[in-house]
N, C-alpha and C. Protein backbone atom coordinates (compact mmCIF):
# COMPACT_ATOMS: atom_id res chain seq x y z
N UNK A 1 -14.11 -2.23 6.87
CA UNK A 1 -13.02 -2.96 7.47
C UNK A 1 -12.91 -2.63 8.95
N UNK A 2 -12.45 -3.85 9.67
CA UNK A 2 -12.08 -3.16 11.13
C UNK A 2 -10.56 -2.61 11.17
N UNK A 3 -10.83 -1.66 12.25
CA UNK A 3 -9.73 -0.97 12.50
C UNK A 3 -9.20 -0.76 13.90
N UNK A 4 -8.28 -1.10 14.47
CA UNK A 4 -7.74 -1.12 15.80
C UNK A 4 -7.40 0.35 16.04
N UNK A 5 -8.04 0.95 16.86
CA UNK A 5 -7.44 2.40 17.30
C UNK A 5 -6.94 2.70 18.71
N UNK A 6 -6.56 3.79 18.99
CA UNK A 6 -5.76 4.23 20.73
C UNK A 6 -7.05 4.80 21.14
N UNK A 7 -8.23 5.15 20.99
CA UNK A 7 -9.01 5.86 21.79
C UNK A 7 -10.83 5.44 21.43
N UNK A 8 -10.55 4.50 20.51
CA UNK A 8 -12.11 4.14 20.42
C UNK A 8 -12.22 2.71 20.17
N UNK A 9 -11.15 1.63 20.74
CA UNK A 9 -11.40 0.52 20.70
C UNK A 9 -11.17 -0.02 18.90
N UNK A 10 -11.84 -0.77 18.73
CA UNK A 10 -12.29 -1.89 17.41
C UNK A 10 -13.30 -1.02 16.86
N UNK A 11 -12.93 -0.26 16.21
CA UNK A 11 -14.32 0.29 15.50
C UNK A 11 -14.02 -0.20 13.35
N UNK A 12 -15.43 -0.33 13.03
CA UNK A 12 -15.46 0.24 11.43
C UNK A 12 -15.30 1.26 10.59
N UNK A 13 -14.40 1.17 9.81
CA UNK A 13 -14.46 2.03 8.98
C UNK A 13 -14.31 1.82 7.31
N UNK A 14 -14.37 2.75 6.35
CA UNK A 14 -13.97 2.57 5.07
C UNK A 14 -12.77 2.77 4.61
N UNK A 15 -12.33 2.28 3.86
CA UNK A 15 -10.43 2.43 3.33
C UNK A 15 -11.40 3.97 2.69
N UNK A 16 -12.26 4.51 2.13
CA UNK A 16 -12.37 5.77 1.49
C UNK A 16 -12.16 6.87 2.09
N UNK A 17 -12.22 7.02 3.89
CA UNK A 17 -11.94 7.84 4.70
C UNK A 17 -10.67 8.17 4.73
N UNK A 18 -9.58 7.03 4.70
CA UNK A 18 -8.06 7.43 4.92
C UNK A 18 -7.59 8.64 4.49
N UNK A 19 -6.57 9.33 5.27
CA UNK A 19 -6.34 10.39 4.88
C UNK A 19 -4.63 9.90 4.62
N UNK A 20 -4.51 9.92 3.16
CA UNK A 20 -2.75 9.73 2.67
C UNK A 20 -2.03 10.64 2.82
N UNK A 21 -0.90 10.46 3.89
CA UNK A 21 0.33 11.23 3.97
C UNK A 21 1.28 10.80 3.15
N UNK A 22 1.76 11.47 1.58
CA UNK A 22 2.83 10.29 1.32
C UNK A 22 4.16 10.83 1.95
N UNK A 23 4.13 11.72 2.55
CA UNK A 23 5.59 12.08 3.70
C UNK A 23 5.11 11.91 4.46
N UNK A 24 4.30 10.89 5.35
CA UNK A 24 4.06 10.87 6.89
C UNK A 24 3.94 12.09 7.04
N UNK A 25 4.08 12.18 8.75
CA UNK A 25 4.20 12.93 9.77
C UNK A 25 5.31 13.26 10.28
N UNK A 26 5.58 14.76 10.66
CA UNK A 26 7.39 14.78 11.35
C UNK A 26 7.46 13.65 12.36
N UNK A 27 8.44 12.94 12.03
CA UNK A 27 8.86 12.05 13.55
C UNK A 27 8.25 10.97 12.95
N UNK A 28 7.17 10.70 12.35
CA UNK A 28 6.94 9.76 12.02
C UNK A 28 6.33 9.50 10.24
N UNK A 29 7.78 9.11 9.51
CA UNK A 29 8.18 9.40 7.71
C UNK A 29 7.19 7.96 7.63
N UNK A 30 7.25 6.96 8.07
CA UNK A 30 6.68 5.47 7.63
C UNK A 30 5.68 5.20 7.83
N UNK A 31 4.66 6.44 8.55
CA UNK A 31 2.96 6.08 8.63
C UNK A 31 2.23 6.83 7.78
N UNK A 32 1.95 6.91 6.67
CA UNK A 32 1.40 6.83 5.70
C UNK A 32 0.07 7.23 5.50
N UNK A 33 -0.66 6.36 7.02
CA UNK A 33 -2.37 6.54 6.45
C UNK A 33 -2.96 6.66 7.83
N UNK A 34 -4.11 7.63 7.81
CA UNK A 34 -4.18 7.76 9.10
C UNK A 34 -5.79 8.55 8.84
N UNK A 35 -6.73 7.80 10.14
CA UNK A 35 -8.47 7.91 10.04
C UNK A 35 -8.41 9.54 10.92
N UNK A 36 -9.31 10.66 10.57
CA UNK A 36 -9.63 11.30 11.12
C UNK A 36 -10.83 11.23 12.06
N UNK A 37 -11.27 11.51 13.23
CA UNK A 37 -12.43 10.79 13.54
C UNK A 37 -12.37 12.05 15.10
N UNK A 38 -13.91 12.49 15.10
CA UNK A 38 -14.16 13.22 16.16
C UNK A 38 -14.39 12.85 17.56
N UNK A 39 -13.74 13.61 18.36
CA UNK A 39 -14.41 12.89 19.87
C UNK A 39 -15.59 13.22 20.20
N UNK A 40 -16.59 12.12 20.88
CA UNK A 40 -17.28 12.91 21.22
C UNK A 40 -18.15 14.05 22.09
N UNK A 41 -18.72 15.07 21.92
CA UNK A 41 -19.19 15.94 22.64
C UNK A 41 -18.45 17.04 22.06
N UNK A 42 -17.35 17.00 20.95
CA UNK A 42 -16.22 18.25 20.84
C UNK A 42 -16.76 19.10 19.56
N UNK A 43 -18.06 18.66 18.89
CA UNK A 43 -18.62 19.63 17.79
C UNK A 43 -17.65 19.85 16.94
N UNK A 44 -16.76 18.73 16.29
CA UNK A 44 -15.85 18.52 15.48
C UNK A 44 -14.69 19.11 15.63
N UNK A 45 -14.71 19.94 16.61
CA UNK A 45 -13.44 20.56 17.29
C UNK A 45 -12.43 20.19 17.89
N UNK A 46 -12.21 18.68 18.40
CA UNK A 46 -11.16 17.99 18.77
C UNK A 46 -11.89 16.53 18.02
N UNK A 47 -10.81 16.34 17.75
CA UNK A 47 -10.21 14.69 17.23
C UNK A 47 -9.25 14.25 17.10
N UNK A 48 -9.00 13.14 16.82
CA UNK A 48 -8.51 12.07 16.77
C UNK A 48 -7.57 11.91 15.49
N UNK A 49 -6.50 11.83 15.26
CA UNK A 49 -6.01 11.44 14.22
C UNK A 49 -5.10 10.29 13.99
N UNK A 50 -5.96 8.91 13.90
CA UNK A 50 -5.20 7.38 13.91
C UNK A 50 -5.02 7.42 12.68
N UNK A 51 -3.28 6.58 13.23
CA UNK A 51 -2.72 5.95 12.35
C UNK A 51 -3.50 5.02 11.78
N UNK A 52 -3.56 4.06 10.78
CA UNK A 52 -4.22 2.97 10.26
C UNK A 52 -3.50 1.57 10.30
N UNK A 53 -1.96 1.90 10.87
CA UNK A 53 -1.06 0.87 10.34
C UNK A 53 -0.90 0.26 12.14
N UNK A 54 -0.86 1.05 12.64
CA UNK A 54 0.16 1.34 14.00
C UNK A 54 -1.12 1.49 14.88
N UNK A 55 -1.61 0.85 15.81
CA UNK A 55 -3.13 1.22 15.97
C UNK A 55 -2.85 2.09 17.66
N UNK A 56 -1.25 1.62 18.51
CA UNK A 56 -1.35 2.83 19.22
C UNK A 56 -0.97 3.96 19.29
N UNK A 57 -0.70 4.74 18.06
CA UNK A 57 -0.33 5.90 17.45
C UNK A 57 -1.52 6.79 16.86
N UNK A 58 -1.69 7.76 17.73
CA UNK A 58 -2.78 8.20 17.62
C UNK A 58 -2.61 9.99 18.06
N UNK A 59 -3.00 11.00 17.02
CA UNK A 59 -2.52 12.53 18.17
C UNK A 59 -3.87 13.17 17.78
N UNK A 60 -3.80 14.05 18.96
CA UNK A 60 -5.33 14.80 19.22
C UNK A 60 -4.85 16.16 17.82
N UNK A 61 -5.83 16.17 17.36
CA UNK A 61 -5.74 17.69 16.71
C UNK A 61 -6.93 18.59 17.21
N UNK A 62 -6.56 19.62 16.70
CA UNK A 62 -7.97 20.62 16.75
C UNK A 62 -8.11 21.21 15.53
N UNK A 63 -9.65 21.71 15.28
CA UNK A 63 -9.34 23.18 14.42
C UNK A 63 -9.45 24.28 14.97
N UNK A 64 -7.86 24.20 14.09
CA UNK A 64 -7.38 25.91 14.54
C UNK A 64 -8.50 26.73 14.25
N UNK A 65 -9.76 26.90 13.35
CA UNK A 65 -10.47 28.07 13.49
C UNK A 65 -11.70 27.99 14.54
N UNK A 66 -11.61 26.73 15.36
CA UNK A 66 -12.37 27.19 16.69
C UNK A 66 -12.43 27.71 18.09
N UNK A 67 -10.53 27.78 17.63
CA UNK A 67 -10.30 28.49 18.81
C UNK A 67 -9.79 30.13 18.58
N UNK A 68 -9.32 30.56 17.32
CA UNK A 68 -8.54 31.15 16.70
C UNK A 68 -9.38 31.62 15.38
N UNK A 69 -10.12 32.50 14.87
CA UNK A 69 -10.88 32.55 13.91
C UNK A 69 -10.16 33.04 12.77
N UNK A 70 -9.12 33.86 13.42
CA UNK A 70 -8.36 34.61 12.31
C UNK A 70 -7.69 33.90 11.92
N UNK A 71 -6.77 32.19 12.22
CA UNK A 71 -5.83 31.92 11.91
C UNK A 71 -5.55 32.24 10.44
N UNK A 72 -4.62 32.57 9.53
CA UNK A 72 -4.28 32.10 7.91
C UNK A 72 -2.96 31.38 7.41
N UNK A 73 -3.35 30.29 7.55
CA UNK A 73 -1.94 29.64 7.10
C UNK A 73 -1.73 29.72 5.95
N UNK A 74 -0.55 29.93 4.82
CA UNK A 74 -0.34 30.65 4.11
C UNK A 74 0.97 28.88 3.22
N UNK A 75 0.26 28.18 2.64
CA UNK A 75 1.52 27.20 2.07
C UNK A 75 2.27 27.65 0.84
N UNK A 76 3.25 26.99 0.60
CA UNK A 76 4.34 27.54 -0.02
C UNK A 76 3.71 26.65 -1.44
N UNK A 77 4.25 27.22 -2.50
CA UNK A 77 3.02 26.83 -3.76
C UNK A 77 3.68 25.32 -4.00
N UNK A 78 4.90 25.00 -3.50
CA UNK A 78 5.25 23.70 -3.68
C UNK A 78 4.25 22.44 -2.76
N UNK A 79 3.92 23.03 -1.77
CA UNK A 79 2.96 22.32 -1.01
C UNK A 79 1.90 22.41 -1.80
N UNK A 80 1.21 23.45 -1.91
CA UNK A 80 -0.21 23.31 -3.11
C UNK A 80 -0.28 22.54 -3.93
N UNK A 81 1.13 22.50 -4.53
CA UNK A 81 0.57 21.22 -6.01
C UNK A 81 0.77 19.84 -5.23
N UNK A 82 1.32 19.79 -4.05
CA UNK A 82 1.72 18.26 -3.75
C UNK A 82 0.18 18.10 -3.46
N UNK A 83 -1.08 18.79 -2.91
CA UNK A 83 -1.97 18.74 -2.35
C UNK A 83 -3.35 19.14 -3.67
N UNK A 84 -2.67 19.16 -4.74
CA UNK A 84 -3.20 19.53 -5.43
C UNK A 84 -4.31 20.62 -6.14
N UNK A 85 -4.29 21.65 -4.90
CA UNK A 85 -4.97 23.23 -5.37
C UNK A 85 -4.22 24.58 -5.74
N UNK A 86 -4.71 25.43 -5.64
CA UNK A 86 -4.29 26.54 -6.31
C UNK A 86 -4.15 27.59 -5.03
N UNK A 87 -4.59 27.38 -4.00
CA UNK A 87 -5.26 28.40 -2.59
C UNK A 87 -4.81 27.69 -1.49
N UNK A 88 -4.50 28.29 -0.81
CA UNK A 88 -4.24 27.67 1.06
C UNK A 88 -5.76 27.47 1.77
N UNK A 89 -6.67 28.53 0.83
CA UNK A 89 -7.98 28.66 1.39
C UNK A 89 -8.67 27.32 0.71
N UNK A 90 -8.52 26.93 0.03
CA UNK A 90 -9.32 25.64 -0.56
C UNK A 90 -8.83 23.71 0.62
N UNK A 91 -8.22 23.99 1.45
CA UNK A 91 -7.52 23.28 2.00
C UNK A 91 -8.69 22.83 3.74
N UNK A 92 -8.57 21.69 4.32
CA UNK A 92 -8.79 22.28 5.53
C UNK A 92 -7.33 22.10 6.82
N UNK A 93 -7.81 22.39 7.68
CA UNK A 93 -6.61 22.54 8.31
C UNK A 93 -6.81 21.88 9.70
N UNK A 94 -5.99 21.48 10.44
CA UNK A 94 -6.07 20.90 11.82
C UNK A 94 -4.41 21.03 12.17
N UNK A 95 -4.35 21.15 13.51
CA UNK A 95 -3.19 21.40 14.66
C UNK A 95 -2.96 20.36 15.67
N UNK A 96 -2.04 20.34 16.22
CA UNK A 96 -1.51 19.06 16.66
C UNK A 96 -1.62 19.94 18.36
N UNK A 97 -2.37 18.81 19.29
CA UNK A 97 -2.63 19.39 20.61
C UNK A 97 -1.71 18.31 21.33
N UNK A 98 -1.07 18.74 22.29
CA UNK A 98 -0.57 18.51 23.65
C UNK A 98 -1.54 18.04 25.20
N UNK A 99 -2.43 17.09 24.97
CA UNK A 99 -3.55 17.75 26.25
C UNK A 99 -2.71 17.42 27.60
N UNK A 100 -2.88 18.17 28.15
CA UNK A 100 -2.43 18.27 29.71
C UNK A 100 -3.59 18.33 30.89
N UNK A 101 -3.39 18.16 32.21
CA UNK A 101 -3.94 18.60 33.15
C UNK A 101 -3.31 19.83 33.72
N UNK A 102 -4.49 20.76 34.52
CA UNK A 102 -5.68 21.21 33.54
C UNK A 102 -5.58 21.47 32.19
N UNK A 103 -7.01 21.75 31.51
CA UNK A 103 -6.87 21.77 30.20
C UNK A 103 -6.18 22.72 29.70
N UNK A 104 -6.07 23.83 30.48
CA UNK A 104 -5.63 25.27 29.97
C UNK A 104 -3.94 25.14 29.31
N UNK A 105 -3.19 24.12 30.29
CA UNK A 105 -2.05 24.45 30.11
C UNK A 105 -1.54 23.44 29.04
N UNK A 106 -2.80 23.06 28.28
CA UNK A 106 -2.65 22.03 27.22
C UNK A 106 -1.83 23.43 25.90
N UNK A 107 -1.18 22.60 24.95
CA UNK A 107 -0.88 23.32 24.06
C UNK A 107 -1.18 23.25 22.67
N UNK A 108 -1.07 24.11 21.47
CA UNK A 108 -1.23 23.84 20.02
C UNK A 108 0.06 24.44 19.34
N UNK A 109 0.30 23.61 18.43
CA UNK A 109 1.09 23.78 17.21
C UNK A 109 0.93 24.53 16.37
N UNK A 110 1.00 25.53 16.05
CA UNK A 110 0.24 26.66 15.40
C UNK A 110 0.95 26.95 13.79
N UNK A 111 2.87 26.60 14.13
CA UNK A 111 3.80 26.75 13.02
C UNK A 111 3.31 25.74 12.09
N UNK A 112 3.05 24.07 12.70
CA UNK A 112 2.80 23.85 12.12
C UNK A 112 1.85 22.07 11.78
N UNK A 113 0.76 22.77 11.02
CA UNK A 113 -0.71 22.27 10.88
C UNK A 113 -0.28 21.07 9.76
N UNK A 114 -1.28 20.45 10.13
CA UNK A 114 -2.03 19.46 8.88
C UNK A 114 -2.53 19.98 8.27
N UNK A 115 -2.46 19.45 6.52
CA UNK A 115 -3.00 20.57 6.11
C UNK A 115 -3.99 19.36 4.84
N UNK A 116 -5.18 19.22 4.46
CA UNK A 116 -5.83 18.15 3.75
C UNK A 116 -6.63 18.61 2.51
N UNK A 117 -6.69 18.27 1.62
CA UNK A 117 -7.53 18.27 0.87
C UNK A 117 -8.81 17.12 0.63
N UNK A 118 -9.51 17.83 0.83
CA UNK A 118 -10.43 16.66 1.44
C UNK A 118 -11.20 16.22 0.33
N UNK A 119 -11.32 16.85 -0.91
CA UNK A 119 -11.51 16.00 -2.07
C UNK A 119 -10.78 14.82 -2.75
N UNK A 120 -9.15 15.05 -2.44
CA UNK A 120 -8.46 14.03 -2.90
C UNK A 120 -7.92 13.15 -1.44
N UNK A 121 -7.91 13.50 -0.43
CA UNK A 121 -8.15 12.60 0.51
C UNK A 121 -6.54 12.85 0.67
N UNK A 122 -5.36 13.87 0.42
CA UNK A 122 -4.09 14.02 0.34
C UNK A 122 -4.30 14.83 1.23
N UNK A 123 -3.06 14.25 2.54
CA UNK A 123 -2.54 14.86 3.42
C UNK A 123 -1.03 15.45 3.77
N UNK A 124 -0.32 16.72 4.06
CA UNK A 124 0.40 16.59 4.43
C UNK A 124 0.70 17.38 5.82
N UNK A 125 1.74 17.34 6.64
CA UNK A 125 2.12 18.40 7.58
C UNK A 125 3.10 19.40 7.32
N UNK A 126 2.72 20.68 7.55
CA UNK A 126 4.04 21.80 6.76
C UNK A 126 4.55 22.68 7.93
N UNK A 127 5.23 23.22 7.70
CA UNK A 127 5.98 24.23 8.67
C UNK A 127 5.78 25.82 8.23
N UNK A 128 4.92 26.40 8.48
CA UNK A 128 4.30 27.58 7.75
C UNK A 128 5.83 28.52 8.07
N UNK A 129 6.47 29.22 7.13
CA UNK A 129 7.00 30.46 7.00
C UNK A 129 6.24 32.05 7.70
N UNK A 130 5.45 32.05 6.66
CA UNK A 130 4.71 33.25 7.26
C UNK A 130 3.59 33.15 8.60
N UNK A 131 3.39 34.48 8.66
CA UNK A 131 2.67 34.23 10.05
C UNK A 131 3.25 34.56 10.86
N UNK A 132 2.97 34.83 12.27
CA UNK A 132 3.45 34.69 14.18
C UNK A 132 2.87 33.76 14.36
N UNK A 133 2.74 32.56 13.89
CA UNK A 133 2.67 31.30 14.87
C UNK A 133 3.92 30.58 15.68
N UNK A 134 3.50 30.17 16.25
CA UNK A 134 4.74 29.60 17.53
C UNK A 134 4.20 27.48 17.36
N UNK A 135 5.25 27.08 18.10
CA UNK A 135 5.33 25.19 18.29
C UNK A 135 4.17 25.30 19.39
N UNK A 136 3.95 26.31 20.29
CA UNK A 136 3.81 26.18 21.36
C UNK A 136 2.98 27.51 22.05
N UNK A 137 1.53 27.11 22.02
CA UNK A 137 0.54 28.22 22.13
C UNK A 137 -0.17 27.38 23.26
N UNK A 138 -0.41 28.14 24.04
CA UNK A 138 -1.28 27.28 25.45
C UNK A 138 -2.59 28.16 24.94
N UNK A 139 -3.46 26.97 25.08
CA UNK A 139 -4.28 26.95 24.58
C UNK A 139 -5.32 28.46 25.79
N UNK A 140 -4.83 28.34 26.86
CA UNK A 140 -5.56 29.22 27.62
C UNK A 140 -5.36 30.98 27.43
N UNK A 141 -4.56 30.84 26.38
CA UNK A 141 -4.21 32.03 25.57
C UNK A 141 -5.25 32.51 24.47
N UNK A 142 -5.72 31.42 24.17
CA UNK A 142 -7.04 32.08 23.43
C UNK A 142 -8.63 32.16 23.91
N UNK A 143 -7.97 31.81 25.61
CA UNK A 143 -9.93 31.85 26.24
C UNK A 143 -10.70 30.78 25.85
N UNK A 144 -12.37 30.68 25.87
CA UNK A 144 -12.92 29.54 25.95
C UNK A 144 -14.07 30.08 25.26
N UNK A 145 -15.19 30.04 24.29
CA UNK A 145 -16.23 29.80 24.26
C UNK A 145 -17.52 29.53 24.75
N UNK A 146 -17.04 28.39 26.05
CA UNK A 146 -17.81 27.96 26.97
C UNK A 146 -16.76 26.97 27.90
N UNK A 147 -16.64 27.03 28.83
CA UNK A 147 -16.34 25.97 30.00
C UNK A 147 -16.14 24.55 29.80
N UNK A 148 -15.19 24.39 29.92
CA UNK A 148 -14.71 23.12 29.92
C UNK A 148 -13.92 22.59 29.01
């Protein structure tokens, strides 16, 4: 099917990719379904997360374990069954980025992640309890890998 997106034009995709929120997103309860999709050059480390409905609604995530190796987000077992596992570790995870100029003073959401099961294609966003994560981690707080 085609799909109208905020950052890659008219592209194709499969309804099998969608990732179902059936609580949306905070701020946004009525979007439902939304394509994950990498930018490129970012080695799956930044993307894209379009809406499917709403085509200029679109937020950058990252994974948290490429910047952050230790992260452990820790869900509350009521989230597990909505997502359907037994483990926080069986899950994958992505963070909601802020990009700014320069990049450094861009930020991540750390409290709180997307959290997917990528066998059943069930998404939700949670507000982790445990942990020292913060709304608001500049990203130049965890250094770089490489430049740029």
């Amino acid at each position: 099917m085609q799909l109208s997106t905020k950052y890659f034009g008219q592209i194709d995709c499969d309804e099998a990719d969608f990732l179902l929120f059936p609580q949306g997103l905070f701020g946004f309860e009525d979007e439902k379904s939304f394509l994950l999709m990498p930018f490129a050059d970012s080695e799956g480390s930044l993307l894209c997360l379009q809406s499917t409905k709403t085509p200029g609604l679109a937020f950058v995530v990252m994974n948290p374990f490429s910047f952050k190796p230790d992260y452990a987000p820790k869900l509350e077992n009521a989230d597990l069954a909505r997502l359907e596992v037994n483990r926080s570790e069986d899950l994958c995870f992505y963070v909601l980025c802020v990009v700014k100029n320069p990049v450094a003073e861009s930020t991540v959401n750390l409290k709180c992640p997307v959290a997917i099961n990528d066998s059943t294609r069930k998404a939700i966003q949670v507000i982790l309890e445990a942990g020292d994560y913060e709304m608001r981690h500049l990203l130049a707080e965890f250094g770089t890998k490489k430049e740029g």
